[in-house]
N, C-alpha and C. Protein backbone atom coordinates (compact mmCIF):
# COMPACT_ATOMS: atom_id res chain seq x y z
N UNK A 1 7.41 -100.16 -145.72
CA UNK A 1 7.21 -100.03 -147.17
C UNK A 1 8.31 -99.18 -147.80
N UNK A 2 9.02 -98.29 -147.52
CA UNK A 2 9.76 -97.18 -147.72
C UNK A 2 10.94 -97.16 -147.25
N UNK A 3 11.70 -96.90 -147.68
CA UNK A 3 12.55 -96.85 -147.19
C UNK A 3 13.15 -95.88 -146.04
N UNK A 4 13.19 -96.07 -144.61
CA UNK A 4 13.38 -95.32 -143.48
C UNK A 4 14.08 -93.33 -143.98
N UNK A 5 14.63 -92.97 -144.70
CA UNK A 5 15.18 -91.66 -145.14
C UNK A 5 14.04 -91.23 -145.85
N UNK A 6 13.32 -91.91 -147.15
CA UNK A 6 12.08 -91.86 -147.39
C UNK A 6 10.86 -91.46 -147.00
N UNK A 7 10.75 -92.79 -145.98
CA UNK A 7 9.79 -92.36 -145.15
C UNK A 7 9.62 -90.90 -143.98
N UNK A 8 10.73 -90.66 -143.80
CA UNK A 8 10.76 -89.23 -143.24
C UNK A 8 10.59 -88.10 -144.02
N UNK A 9 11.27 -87.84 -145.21
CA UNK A 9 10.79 -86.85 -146.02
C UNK A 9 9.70 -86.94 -146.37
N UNK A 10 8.65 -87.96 -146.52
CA UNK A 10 7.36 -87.40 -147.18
C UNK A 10 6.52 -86.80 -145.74
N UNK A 11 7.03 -87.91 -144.39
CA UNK A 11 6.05 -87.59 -142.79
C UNK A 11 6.20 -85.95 -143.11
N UNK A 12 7.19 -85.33 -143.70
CA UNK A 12 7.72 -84.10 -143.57
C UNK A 12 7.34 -83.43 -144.57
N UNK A 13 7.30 -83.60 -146.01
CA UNK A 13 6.35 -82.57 -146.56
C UNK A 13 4.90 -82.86 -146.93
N UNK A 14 4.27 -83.70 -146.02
CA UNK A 14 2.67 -84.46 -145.52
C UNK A 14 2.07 -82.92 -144.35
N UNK A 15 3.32 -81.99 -143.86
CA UNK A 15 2.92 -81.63 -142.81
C UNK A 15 3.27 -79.95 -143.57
N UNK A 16 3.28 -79.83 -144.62
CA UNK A 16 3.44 -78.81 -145.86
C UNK A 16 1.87 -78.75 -146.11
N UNK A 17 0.80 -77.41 -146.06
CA UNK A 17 -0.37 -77.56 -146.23
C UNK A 17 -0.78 -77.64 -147.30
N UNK A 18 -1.76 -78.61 -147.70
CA UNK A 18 -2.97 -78.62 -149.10
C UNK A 18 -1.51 -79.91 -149.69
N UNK A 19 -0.72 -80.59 -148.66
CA UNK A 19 -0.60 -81.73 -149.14
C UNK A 19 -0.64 -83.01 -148.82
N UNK A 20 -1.53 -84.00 -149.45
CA UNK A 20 -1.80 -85.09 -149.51
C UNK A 20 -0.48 -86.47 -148.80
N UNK A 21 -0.98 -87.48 -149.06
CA UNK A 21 0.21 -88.70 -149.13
C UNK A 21 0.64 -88.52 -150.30
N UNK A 22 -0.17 -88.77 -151.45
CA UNK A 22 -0.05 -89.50 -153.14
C UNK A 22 0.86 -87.76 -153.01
N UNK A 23 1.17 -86.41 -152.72
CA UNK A 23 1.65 -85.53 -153.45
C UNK A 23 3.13 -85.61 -152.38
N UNK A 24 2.76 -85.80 -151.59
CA UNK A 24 4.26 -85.92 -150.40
C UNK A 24 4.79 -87.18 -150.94
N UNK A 25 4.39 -88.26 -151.92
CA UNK A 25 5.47 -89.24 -152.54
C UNK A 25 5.96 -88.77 -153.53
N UNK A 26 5.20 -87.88 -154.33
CA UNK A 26 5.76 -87.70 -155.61
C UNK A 26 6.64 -86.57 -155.54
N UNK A 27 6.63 -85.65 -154.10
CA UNK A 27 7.57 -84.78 -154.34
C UNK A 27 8.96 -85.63 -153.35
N UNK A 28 8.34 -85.97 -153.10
CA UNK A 28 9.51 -87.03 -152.02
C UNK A 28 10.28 -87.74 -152.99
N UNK A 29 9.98 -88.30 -154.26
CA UNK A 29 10.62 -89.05 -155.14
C UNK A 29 11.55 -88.23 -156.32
N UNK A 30 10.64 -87.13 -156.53
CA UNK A 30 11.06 -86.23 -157.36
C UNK A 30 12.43 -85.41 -156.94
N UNK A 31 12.95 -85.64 -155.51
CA UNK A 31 14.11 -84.87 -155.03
C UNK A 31 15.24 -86.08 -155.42
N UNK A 32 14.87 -87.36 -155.63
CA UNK A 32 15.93 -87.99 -155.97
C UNK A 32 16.29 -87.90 -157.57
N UNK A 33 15.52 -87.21 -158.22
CA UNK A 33 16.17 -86.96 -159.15
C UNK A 33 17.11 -85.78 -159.51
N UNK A 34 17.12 -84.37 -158.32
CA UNK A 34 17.83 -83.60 -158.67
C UNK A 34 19.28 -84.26 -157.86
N UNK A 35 20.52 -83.22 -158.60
CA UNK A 35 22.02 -83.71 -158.96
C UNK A 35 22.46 -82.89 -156.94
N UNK A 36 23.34 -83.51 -156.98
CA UNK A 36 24.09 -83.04 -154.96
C UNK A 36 23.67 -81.65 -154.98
N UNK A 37 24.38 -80.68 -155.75
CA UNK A 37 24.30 -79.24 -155.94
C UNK A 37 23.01 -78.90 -155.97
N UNK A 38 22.18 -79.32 -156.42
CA UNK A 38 20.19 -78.85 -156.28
C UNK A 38 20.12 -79.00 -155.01
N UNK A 39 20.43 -80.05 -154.63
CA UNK A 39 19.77 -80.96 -153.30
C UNK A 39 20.56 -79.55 -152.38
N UNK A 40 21.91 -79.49 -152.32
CA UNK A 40 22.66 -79.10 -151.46
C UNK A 40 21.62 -77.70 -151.15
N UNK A 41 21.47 -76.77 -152.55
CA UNK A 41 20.73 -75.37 -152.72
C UNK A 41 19.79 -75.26 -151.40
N UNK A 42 19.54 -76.46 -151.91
CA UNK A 42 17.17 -76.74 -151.57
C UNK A 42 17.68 -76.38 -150.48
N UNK A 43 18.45 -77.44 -149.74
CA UNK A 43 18.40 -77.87 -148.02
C UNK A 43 19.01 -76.45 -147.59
N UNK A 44 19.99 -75.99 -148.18
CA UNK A 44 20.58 -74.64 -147.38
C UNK A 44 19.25 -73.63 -147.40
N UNK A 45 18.68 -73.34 -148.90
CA UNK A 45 17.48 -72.45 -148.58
C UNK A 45 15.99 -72.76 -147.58
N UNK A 46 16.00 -73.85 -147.32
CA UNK A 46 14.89 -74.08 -145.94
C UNK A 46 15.66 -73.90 -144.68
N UNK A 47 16.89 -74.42 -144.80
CA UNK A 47 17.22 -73.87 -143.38
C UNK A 47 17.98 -72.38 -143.28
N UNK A 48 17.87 -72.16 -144.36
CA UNK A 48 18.07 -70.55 -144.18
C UNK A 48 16.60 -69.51 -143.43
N UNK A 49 15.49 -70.11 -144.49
CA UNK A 49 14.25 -69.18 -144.15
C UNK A 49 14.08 -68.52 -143.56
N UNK A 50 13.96 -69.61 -141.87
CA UNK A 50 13.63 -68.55 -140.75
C UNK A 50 15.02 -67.65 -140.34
N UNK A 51 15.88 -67.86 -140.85
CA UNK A 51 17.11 -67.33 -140.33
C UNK A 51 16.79 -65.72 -140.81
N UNK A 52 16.65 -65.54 -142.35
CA UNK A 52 16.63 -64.61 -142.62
C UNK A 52 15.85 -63.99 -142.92
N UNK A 53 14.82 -64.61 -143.31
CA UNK A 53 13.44 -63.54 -143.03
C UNK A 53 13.10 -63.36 -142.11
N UNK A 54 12.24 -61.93 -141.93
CA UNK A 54 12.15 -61.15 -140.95
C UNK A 54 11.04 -60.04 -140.64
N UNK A 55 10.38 -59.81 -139.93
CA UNK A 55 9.20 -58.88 -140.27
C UNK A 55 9.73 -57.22 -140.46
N UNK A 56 9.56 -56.86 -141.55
CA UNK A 56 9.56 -55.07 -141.79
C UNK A 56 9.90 -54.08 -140.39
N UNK A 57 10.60 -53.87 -139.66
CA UNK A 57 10.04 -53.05 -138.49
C UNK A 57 9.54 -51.93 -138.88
N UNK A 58 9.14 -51.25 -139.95
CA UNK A 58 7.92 -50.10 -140.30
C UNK A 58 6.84 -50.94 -140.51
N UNK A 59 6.59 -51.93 -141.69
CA UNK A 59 5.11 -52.12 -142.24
C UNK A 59 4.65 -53.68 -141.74
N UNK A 60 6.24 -54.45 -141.39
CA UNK A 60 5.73 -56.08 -141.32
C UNK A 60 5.73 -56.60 -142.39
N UNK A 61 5.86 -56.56 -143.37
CA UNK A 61 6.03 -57.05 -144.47
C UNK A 61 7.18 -57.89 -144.61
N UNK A 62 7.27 -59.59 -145.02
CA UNK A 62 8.53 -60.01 -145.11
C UNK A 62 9.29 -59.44 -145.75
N UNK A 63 10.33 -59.52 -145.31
CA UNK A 63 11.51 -59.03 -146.10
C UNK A 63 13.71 -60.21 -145.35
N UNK A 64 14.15 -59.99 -146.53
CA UNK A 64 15.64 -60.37 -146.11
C UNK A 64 16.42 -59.07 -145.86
N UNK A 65 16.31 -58.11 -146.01
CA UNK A 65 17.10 -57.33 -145.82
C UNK A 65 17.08 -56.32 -144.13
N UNK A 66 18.35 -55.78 -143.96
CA UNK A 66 18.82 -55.74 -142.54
C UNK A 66 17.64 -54.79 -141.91
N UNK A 67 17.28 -53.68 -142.66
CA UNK A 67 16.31 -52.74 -142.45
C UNK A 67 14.92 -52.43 -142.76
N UNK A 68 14.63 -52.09 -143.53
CA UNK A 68 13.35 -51.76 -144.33
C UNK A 68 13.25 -52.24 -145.18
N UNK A 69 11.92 -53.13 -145.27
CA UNK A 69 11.52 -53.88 -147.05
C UNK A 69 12.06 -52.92 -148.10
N UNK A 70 11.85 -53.69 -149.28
CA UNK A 70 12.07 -52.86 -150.54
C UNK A 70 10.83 -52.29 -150.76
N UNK A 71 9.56 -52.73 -150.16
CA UNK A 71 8.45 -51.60 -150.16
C UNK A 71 8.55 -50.39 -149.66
N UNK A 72 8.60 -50.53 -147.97
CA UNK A 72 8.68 -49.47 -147.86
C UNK A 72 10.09 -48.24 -148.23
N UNK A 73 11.19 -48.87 -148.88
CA UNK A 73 12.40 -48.29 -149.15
C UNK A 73 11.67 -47.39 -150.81
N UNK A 74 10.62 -48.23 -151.15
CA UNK A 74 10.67 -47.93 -152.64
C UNK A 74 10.15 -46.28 -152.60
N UNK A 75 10.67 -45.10 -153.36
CA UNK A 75 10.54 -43.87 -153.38
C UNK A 75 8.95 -44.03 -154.24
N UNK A 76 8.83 -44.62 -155.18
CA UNK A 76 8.09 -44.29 -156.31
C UNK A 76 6.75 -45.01 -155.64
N UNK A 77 6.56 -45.21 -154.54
CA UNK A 77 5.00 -45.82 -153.93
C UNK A 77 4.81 -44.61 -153.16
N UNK A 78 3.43 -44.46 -153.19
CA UNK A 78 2.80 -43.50 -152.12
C UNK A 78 2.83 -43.83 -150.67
N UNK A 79 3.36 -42.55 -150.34
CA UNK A 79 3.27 -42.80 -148.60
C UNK A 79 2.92 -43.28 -147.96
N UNK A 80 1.56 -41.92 -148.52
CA UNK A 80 0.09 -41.70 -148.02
C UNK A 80 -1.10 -42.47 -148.02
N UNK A 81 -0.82 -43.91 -148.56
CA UNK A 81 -1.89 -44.93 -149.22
C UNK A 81 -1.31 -46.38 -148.41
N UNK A 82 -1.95 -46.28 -147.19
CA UNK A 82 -1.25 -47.71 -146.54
C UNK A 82 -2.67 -48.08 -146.43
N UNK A 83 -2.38 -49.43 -147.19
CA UNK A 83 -3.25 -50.91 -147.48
C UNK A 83 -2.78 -51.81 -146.16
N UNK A 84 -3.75 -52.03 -145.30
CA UNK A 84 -3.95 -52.77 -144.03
C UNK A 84 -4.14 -54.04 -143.82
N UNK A 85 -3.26 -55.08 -143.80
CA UNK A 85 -4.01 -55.95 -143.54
C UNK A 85 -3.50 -57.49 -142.66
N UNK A 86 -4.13 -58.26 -143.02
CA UNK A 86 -4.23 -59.08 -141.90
C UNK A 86 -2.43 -59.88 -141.39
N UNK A 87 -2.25 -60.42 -142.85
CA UNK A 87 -0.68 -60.85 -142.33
C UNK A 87 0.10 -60.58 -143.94
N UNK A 88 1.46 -61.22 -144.17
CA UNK A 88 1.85 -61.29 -145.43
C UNK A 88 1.79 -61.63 -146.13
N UNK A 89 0.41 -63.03 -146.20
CA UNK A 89 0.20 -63.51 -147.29
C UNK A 89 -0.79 -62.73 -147.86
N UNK A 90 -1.73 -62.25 -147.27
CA UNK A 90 -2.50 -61.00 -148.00
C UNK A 90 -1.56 -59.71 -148.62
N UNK A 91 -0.50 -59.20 -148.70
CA UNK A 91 0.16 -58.49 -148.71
C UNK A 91 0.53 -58.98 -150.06
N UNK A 92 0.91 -60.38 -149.99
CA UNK A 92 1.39 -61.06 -151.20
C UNK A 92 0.91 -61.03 -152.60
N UNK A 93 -0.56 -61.40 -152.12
CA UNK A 93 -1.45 -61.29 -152.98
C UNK A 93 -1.50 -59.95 -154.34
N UNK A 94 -2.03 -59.10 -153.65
CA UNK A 94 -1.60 -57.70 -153.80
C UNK A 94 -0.87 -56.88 -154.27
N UNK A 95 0.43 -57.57 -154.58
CA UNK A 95 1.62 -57.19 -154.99
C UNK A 95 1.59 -58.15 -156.59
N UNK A 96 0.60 -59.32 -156.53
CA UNK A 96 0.81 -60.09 -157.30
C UNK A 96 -0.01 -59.14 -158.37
N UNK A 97 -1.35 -58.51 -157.89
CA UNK A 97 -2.23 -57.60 -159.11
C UNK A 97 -1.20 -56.42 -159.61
N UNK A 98 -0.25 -55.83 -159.25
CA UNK A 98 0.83 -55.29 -159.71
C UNK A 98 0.48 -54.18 -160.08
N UNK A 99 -0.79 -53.51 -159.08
CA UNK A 99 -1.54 -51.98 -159.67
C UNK A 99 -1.56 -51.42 -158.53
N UNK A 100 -0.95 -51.87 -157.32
CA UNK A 100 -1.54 -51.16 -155.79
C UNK A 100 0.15 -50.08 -155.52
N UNK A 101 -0.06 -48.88 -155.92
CA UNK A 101 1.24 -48.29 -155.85
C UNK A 101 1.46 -47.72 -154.21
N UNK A 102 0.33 -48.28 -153.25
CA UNK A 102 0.77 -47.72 -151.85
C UNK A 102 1.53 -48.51 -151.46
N UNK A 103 1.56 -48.54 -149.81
CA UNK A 103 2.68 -49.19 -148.91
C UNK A 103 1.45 -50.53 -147.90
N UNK A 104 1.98 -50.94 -147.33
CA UNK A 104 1.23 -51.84 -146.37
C UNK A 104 1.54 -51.74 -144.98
N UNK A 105 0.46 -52.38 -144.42
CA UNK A 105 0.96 -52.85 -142.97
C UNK A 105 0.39 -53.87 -142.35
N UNK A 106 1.41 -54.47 -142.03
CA UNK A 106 0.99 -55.88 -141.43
C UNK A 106 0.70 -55.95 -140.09
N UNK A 107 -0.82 -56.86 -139.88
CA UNK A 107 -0.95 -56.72 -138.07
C UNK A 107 -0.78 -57.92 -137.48
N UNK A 108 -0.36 -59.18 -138.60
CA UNK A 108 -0.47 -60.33 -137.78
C UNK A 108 -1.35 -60.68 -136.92
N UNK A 109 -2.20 -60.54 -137.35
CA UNK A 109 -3.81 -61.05 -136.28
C UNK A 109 -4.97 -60.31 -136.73
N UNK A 110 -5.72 -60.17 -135.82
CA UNK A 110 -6.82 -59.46 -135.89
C UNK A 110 -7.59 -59.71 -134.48
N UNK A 111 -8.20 -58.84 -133.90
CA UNK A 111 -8.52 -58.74 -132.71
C UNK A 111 -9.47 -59.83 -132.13
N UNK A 112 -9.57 -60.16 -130.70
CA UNK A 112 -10.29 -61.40 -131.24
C UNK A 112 -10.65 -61.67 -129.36
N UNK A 113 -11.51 -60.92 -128.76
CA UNK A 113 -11.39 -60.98 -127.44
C UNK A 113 -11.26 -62.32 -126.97
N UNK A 114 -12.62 -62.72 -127.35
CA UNK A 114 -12.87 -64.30 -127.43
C UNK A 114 -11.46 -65.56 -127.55
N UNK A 115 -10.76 -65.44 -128.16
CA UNK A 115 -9.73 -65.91 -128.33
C UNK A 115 -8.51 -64.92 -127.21
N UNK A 116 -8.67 -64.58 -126.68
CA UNK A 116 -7.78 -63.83 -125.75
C UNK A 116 -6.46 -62.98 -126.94
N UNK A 117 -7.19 -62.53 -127.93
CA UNK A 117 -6.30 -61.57 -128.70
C UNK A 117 -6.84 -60.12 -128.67
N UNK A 118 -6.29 -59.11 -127.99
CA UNK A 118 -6.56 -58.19 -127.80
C UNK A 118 -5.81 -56.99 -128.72
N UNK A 119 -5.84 -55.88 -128.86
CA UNK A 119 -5.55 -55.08 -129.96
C UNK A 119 -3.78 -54.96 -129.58
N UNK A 120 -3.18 -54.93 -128.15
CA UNK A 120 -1.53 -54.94 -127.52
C UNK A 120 -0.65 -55.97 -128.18
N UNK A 121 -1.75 -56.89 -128.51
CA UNK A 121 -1.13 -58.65 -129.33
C UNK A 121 -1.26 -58.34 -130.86
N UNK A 122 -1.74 -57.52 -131.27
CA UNK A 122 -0.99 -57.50 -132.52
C UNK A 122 -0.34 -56.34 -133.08
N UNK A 123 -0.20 -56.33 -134.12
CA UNK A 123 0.95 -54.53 -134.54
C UNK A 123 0.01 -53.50 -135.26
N UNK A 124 -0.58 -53.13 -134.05
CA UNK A 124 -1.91 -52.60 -134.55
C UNK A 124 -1.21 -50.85 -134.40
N UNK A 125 -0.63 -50.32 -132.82
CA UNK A 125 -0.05 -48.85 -132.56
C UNK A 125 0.85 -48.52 -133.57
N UNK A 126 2.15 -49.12 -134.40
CA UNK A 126 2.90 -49.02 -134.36
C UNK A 126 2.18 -48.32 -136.11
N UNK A 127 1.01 -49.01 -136.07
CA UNK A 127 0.44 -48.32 -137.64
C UNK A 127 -0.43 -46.64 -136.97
N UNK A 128 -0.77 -46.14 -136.10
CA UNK A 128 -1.11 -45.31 -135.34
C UNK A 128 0.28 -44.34 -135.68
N UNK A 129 1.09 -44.87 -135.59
CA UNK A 129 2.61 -44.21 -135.17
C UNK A 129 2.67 -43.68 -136.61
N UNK A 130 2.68 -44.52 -137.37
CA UNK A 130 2.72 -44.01 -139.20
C UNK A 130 2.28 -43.15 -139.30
N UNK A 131 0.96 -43.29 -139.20
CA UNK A 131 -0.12 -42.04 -139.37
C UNK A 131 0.28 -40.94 -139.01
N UNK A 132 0.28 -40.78 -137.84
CA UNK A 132 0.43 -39.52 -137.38
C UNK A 132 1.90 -38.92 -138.19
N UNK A 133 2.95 -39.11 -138.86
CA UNK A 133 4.25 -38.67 -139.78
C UNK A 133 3.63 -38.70 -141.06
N UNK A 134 2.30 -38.68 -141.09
CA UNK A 134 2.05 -38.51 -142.78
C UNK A 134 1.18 -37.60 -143.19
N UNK A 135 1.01 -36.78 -143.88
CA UNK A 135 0.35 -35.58 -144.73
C UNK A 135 -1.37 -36.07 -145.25
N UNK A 136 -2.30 -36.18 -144.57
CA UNK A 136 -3.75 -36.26 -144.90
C UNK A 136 -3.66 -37.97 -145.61
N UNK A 137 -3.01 -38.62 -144.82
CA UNK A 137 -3.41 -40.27 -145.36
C UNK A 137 -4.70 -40.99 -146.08
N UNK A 138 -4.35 -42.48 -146.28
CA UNK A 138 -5.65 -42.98 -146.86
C UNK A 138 -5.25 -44.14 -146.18
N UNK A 139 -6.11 -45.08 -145.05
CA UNK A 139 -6.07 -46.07 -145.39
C UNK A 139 -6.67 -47.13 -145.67
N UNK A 140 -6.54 -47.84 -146.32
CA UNK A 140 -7.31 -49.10 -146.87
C UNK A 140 -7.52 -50.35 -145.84
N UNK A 141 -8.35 -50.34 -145.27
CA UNK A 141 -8.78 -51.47 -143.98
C UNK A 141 -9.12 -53.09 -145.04
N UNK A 142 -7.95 -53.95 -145.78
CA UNK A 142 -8.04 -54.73 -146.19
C UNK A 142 -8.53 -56.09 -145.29
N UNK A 143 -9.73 -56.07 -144.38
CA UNK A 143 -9.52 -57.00 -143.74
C UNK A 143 -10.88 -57.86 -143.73
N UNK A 144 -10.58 -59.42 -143.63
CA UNK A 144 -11.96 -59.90 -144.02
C UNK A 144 -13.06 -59.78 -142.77
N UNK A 145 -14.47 -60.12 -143.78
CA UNK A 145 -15.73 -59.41 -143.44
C UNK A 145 -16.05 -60.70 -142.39
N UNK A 146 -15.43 -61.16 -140.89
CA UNK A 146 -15.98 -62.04 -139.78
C UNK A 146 -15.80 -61.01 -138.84
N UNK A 147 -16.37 -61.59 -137.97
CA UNK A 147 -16.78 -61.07 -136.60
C UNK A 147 -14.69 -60.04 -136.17
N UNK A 148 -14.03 -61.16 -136.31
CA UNK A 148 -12.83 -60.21 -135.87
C UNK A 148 -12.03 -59.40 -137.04
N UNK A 149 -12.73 -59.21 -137.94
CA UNK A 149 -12.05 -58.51 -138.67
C UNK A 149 -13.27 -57.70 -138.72
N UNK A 150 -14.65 -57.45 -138.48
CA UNK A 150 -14.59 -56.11 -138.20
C UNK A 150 -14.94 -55.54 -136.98
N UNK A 151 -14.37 -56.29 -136.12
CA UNK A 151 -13.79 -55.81 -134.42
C UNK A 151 -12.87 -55.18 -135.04
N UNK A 152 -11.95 -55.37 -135.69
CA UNK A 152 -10.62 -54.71 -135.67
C UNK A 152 -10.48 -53.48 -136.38
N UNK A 153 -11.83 -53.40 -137.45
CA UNK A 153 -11.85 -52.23 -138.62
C UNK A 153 -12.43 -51.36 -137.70
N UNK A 154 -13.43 -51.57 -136.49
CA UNK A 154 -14.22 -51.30 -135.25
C UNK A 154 -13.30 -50.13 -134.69
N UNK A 155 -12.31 -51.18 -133.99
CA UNK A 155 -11.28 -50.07 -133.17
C UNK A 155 -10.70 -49.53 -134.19
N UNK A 156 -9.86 -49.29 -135.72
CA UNK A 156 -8.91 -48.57 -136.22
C UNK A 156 -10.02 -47.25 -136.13
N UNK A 157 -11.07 -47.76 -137.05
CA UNK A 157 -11.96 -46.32 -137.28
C UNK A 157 -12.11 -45.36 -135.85
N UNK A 158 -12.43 -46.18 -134.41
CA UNK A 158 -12.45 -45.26 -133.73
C UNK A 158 -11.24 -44.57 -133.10
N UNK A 159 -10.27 -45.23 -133.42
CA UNK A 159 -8.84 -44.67 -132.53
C UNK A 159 -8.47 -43.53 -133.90
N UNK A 160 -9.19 -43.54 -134.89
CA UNK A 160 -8.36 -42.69 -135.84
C UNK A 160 -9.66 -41.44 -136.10
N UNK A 161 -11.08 -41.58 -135.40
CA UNK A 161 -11.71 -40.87 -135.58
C UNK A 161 -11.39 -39.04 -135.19
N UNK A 162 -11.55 -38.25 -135.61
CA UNK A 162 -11.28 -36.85 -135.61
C UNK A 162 -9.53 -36.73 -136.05
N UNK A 163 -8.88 -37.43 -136.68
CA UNK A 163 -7.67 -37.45 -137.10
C UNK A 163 -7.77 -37.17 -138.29
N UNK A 164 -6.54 -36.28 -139.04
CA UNK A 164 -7.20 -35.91 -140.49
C UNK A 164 -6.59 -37.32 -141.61
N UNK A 165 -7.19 -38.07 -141.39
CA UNK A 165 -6.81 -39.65 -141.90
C UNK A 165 -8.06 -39.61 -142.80
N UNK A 166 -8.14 -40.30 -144.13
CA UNK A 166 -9.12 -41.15 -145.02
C UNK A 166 -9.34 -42.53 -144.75
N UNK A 167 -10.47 -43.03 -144.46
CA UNK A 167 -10.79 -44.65 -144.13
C UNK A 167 -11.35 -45.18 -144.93
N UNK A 168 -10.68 -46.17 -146.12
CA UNK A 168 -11.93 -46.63 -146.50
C UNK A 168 -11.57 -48.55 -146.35
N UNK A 169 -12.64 -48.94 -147.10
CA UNK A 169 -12.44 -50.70 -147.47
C UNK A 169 -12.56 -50.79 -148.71
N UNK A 170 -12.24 -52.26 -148.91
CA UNK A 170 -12.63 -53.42 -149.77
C UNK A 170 -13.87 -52.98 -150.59
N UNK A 171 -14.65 -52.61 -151.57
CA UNK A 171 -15.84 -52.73 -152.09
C UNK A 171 -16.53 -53.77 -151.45
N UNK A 172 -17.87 -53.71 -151.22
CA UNK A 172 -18.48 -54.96 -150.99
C UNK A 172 -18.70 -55.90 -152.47
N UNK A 173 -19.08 -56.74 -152.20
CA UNK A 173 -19.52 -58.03 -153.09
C UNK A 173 -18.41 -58.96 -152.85
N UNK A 174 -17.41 -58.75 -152.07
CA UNK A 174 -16.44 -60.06 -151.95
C UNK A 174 -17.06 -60.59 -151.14
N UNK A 175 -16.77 -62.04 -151.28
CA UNK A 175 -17.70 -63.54 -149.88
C UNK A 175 -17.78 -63.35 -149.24
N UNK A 176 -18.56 -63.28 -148.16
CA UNK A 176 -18.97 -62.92 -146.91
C UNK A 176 -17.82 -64.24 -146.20
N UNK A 177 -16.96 -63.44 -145.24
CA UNK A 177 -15.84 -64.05 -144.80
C UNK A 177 -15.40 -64.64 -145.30
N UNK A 178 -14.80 -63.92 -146.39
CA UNK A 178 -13.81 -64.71 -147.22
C UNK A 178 -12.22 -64.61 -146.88
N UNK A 179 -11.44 -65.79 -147.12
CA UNK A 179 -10.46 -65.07 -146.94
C UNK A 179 -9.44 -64.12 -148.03
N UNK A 180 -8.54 -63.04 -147.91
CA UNK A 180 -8.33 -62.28 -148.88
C UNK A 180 -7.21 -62.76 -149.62
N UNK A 181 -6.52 -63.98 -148.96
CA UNK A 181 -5.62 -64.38 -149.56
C UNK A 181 -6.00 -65.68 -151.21
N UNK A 182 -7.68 -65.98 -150.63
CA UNK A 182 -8.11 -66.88 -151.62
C UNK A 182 -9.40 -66.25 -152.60
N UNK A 183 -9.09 -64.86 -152.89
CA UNK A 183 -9.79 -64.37 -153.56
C UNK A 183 -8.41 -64.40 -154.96
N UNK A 184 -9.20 -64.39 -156.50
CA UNK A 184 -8.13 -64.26 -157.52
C UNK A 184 -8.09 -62.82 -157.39
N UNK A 185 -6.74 -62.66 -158.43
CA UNK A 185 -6.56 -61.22 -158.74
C UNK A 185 -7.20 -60.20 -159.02
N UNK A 186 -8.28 -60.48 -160.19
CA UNK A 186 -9.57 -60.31 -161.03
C UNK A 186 -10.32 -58.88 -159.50
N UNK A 187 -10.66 -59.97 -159.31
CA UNK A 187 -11.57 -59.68 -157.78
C UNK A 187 -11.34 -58.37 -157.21
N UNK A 188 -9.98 -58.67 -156.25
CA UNK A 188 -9.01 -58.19 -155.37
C UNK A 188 -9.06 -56.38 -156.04
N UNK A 189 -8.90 -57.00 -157.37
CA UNK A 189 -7.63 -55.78 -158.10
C UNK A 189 -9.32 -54.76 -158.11
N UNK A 190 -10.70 -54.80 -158.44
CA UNK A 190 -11.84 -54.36 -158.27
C UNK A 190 -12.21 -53.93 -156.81
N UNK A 191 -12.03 -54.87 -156.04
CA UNK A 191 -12.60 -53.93 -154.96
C UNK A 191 -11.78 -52.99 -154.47
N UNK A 192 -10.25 -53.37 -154.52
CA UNK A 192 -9.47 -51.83 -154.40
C UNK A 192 -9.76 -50.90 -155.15
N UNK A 193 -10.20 -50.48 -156.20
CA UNK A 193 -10.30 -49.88 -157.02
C UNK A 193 -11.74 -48.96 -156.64
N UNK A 194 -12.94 -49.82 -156.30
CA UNK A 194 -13.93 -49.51 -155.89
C UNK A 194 -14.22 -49.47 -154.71
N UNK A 195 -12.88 -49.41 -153.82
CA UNK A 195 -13.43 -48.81 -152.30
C UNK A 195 -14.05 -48.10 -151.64
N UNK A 196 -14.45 -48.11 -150.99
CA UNK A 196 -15.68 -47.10 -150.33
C UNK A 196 -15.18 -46.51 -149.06
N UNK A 197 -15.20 -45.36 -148.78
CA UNK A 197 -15.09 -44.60 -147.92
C UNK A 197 -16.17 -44.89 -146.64
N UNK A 198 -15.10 -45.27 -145.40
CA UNK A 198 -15.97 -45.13 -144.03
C UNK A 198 -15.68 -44.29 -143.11
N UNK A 199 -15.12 -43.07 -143.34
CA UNK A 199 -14.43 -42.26 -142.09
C UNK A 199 -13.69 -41.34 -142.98
């Protein structure tokens, strides 16, 4: 039906999530209308991506640059206020309510025996390591309310228990296992606000 070059670009953004056939034609069609120079942009910036993004080695947070995100580089965010959570698209989120003046940290997972993910498999110490270089912390255990996310709020609270650290979460009333990346802003920007202290 398609023409063979065609037909590969849509097999290819069909495998792009939350998209359809009918939306992998229309963006598949829609590239023949931009001019060489668009096209040329596009294709260099996907195969750039993985090249140059890169995880934070302090927080995990994507970033392009050689060293430290512009989060954690930024002077004017609090130290002392690291928001926890699951990967960077929650991180994303977060940044989008444009009121959270702490820092983050990314664990890429969440503990998960059952699944053979144990606390060594994700970047769980290296936030341990923070802590301990910071002046009476806070942190915000952003992580959703299933079985492995609060295994994981499980172990932070106890590995940080008698440490002079602040623990709190999320307010309750968000969905019971929801995820935090598909909550709106509205929401998000409230239960930070109304966190509750567990430790």
């Amino acid at each position: 039906m398609y023409p063979k070059v065609l037909d590969e670009t849509i097999n290819y953004l069909k495998k792009l999530p939350g998209i359809g056939d009918k939306s992998a034609e229309r963006m598949a069609l829609a590239l023949l209308s931009y001019d060489d120079q668009e096209l040329e942009q596009f294709g260099t910036l996907i195969a750039n991506i993985k090249k140059k993004l890169h995880p934070c080695p302090i927080c995990g947070y994507l970033t392009d640059l050689e060293n430290e995100c512009s989060i954690c580089a930024d002077s004017g965010r609090d130290n002392n206020l690291i928001c926890v959570v699951e990967d960077y698209k929650s991180a994303f989120l977060f940044e989008k309510m444009g009121t959270f003046k702490g820092k983050y940290h990314i664990l890429n997972n969440l503990i998960s025996p059952m699944n053979g993910i144990n606390p060594e498999d994700i970047n769980i110490f290296s936030l341990f390591s923070r802590i301990e270089k910071l002046d009476n912390p806070e942190i915000i255990l952003a992580l959703k309310s299933t079985m492995e996310g609060n295994a994981t709020t499980l172990y932070i609270t106890k590995k940080l228990a008698g440490k002079p650290v602040t623990i709190s979460r999320l307010a309750t009333g968000l969905p019971m296992g929801a995820e935090i990346d598909y909550l709106d802003v509205m929401t998000l920007s409230g239960a930070i606000e109304d966190r509750k202290k567990i430790s």
